[in-house]
Every structure is written in C-alpha cells, then in structure tokens.
C-alpha atoms as a PDB file:
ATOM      1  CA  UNK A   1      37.085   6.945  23.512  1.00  0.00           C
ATOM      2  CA  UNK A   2      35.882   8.064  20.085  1.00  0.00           C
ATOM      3  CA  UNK A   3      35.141   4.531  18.402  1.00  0.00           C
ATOM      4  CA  UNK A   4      32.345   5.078  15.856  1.00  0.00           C
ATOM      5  CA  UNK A   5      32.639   8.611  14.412  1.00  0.00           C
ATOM      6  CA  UNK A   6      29.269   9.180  15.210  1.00  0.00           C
ATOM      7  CA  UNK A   7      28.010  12.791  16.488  1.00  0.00           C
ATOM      8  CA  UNK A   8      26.366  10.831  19.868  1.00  0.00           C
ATOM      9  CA  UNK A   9      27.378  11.174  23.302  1.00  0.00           C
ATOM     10  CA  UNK A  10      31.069  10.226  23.617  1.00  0.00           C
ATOM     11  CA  UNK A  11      33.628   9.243  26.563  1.00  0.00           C
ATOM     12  CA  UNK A  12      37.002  10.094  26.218  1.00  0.00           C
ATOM     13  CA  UNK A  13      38.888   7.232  28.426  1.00  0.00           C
ATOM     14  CA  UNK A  14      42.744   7.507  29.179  1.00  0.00           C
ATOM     15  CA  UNK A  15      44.061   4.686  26.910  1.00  0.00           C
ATOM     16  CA  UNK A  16      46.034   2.891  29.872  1.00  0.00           C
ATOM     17  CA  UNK A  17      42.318   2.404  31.141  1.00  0.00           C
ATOM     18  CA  UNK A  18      40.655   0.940  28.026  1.00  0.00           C
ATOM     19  CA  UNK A  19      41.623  -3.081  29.216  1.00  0.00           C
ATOM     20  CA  UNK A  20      39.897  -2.764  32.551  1.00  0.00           C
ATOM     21  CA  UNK A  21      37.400  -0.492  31.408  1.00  0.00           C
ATOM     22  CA  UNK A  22      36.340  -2.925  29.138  1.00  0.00           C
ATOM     23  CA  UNK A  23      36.948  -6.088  31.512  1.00  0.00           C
ATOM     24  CA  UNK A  24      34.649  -4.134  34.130  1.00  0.00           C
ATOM     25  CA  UNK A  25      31.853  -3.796  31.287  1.00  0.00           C
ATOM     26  CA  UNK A  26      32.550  -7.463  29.586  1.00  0.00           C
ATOM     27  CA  UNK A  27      31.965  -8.467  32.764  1.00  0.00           C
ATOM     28  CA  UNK A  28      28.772  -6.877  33.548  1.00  0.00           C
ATOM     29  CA  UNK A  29      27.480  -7.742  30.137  1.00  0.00           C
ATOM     30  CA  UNK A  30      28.232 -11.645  31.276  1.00  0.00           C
ATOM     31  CA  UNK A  31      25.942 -11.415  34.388  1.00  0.00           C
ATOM     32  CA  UNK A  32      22.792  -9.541  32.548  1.00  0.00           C
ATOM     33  CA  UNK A  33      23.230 -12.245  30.022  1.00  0.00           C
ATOM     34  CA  UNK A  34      22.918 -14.862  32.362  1.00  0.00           C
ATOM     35  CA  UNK A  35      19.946 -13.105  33.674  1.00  0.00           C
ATOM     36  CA  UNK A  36      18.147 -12.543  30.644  1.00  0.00           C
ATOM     37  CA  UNK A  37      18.648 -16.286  29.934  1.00  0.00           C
ATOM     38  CA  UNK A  38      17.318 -17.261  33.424  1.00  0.00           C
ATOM     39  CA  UNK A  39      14.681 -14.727  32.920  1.00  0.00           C
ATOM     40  CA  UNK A  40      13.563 -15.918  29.501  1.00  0.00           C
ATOM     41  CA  UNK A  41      13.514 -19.836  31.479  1.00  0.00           C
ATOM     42  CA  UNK A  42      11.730 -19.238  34.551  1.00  0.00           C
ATOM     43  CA  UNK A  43       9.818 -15.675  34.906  1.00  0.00           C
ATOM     44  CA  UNK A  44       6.660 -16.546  33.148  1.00  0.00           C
ATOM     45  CA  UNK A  45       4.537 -17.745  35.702  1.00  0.00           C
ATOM     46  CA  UNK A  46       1.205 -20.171  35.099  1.00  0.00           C
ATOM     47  CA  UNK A  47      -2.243 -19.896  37.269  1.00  0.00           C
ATOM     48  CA  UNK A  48      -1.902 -21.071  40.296  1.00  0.00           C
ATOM     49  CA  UNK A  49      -5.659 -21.803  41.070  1.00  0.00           C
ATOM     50  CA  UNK A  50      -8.389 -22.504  38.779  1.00  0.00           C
ATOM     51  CA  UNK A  51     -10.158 -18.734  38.853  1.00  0.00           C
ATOM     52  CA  UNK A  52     -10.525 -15.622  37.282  1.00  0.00           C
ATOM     53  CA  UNK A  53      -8.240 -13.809  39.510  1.00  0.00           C
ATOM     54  CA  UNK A  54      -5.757 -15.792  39.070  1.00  0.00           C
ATOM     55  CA  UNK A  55      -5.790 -15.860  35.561  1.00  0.00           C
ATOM     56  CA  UNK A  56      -5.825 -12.599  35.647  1.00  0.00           C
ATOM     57  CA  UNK A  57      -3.117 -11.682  37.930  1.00  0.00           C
ATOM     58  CA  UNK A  58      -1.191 -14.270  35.869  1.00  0.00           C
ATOM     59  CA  UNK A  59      -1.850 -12.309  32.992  1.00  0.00           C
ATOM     60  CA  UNK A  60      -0.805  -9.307  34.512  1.00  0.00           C
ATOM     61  CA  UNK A  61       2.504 -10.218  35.922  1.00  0.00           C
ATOM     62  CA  UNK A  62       3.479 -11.857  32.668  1.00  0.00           C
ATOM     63  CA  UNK A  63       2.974  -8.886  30.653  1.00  0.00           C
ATOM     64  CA  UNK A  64       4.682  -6.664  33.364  1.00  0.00           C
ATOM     65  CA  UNK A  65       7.696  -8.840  33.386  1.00  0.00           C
ATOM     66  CA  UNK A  66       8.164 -10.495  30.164  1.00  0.00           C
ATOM     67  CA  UNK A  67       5.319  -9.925  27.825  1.00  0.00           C
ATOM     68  CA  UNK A  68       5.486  -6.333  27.014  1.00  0.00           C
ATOM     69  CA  UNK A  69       8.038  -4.273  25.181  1.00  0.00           C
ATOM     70  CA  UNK A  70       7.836  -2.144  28.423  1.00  0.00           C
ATOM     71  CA  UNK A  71       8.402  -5.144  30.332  1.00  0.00           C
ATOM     72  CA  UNK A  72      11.178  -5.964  32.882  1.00  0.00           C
ATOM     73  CA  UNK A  73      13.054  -8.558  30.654  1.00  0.00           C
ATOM     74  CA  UNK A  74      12.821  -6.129  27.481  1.00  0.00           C
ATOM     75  CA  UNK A  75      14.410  -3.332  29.449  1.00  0.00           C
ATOM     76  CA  UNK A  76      17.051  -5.746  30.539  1.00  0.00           C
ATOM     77  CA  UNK A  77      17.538  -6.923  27.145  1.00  0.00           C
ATOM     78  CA  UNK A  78      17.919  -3.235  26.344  1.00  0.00           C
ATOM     79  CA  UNK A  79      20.483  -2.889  28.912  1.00  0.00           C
ATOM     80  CA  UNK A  80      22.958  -5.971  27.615  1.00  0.00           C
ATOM     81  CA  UNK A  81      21.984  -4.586  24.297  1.00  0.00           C
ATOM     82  CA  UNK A  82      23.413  -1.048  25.481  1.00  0.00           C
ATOM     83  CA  UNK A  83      26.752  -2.963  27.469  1.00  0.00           C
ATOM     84  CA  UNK A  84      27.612  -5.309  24.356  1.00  0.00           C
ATOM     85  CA  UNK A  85      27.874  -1.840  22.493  1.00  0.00           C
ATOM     86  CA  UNK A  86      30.365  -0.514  25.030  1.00  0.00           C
ATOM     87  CA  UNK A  87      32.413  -3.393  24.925  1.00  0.00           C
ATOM     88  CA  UNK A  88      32.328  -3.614  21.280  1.00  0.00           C
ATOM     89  CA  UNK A  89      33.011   0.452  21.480  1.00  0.00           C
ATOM     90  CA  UNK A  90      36.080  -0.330  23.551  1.00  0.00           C
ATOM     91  CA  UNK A  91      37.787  -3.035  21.608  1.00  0.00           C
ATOM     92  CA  UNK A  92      37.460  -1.363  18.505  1.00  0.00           C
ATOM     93  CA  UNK A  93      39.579   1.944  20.834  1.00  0.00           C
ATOM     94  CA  UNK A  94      42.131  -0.860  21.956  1.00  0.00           C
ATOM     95  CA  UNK A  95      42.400  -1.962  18.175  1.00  0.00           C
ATOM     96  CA  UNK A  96      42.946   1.739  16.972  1.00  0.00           C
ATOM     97  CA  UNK A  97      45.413   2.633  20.155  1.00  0.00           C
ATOM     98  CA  UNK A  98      47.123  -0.427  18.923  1.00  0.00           C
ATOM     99  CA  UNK A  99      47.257   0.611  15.072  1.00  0.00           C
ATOM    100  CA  UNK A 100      48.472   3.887  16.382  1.00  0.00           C
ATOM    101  CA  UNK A 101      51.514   2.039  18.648  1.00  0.00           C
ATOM    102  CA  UNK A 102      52.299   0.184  15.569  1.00  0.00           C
ATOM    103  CA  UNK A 103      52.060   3.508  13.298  1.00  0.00           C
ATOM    104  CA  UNK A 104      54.543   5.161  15.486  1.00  0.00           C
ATOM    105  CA  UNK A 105      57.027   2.428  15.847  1.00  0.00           C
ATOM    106  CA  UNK A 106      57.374   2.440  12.611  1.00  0.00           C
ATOM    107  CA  UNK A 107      57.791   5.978  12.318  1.00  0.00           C
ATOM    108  CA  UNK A 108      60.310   6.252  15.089  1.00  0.00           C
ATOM    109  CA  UNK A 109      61.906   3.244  13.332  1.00  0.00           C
ATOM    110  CA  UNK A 110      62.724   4.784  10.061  1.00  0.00           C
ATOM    111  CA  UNK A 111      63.854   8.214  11.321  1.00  0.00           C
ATOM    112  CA  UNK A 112      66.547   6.337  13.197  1.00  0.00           C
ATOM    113  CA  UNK A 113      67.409   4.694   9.800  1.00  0.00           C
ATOM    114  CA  UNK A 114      67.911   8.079   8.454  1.00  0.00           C
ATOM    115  CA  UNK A 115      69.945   9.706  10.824  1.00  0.00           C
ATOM    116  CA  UNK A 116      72.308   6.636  11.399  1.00  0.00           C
ATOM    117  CA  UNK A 117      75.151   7.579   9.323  1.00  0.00           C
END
C-alpha cells in the first residue's frame, strides 16, 4: 500500500486485503474515538477532601492523565490521530486499485475492438 508518495515507512498490502484491512482499522479508530470522548467527559477528577494532599494528588493525576501533552488522553489522541491516517491511507489504495480496474477494462475493451474483424 503506497498511498501518499511519501519516502516514510510503507506497507505493501495484497489488494484483495485492502476492504478488511481497512474495516479492521475503521473499526479500531471507532472504539479510541469513543474513548477519547469518554475520556475528555469523565477523567478529570476534582478534590475529594478539603486538604493539601488532595489537591495535590488531584493535581497530579489530572496532569498525568489529561493535562499534559505527555498525558494519557494526548497519547490516545495521538493514536486515533495515527489510525484515521491508516484508514484514510487505505481508501485512497482502494480508490487507486479501483482507477486501475477501470484503466484496464478499458484497455482490454478497446483491443478487442481492434482485433474484431
């Protein structure tokens, strides 16, 4: 699967594997989103008593988990950043196997014109 043209890392899939390749990975990309949204909703936490270390510990876990751009729900953001890209990567290989289908149907269609006398 060469989608892009760019000179990254690249995955050469069998093209009778590109639909379920990409229904396995549209798939994932569903269930981080739902997790990211749940995330962003309910992993903030608030003190739970009325004292320092609680605050602090409060503070703490937020950062570690959603307040940091090293934090748990940044790297998971990262990660449905990194599947949307691979499903993106693999309709855009469907769309040019496709073109190519239709490029040599047509090819295969006029040669046949030609030798029909």
């Amino acid at each position: 699967m060469v989608a892009d043209g760019s000179t990254g890392n690249q995955l050469v899939v069998d093209r009778a594997a590109v639909p379920a390749l990409r229904d396995a990975f549209a798939d994932a990309l569903a269930k981080v989103s739902r997790q990211v949204e749940l995330a962003n909703a309910d992993l903030r936490i608030t003190p739970w008593a009325n004292d320092p270390v609680s605050a602090d510990a409060t503070e703490a876990f937020n950062a570690r988990s959603v307040g940091s751009g090293e934090s748990a729900l940044r790297q998971l953001e990262a990660y449905r950043g990194q599947l949307d890209n691979a499903v993106d990567a693999l309709d855009r290989t469907a769309a040019q196997y496709q073109l190519s289908d239709e490029d040599s149907s047509v090819t295969v269609g006029k040669q046949e014109e030609g030798t029909g006398d």
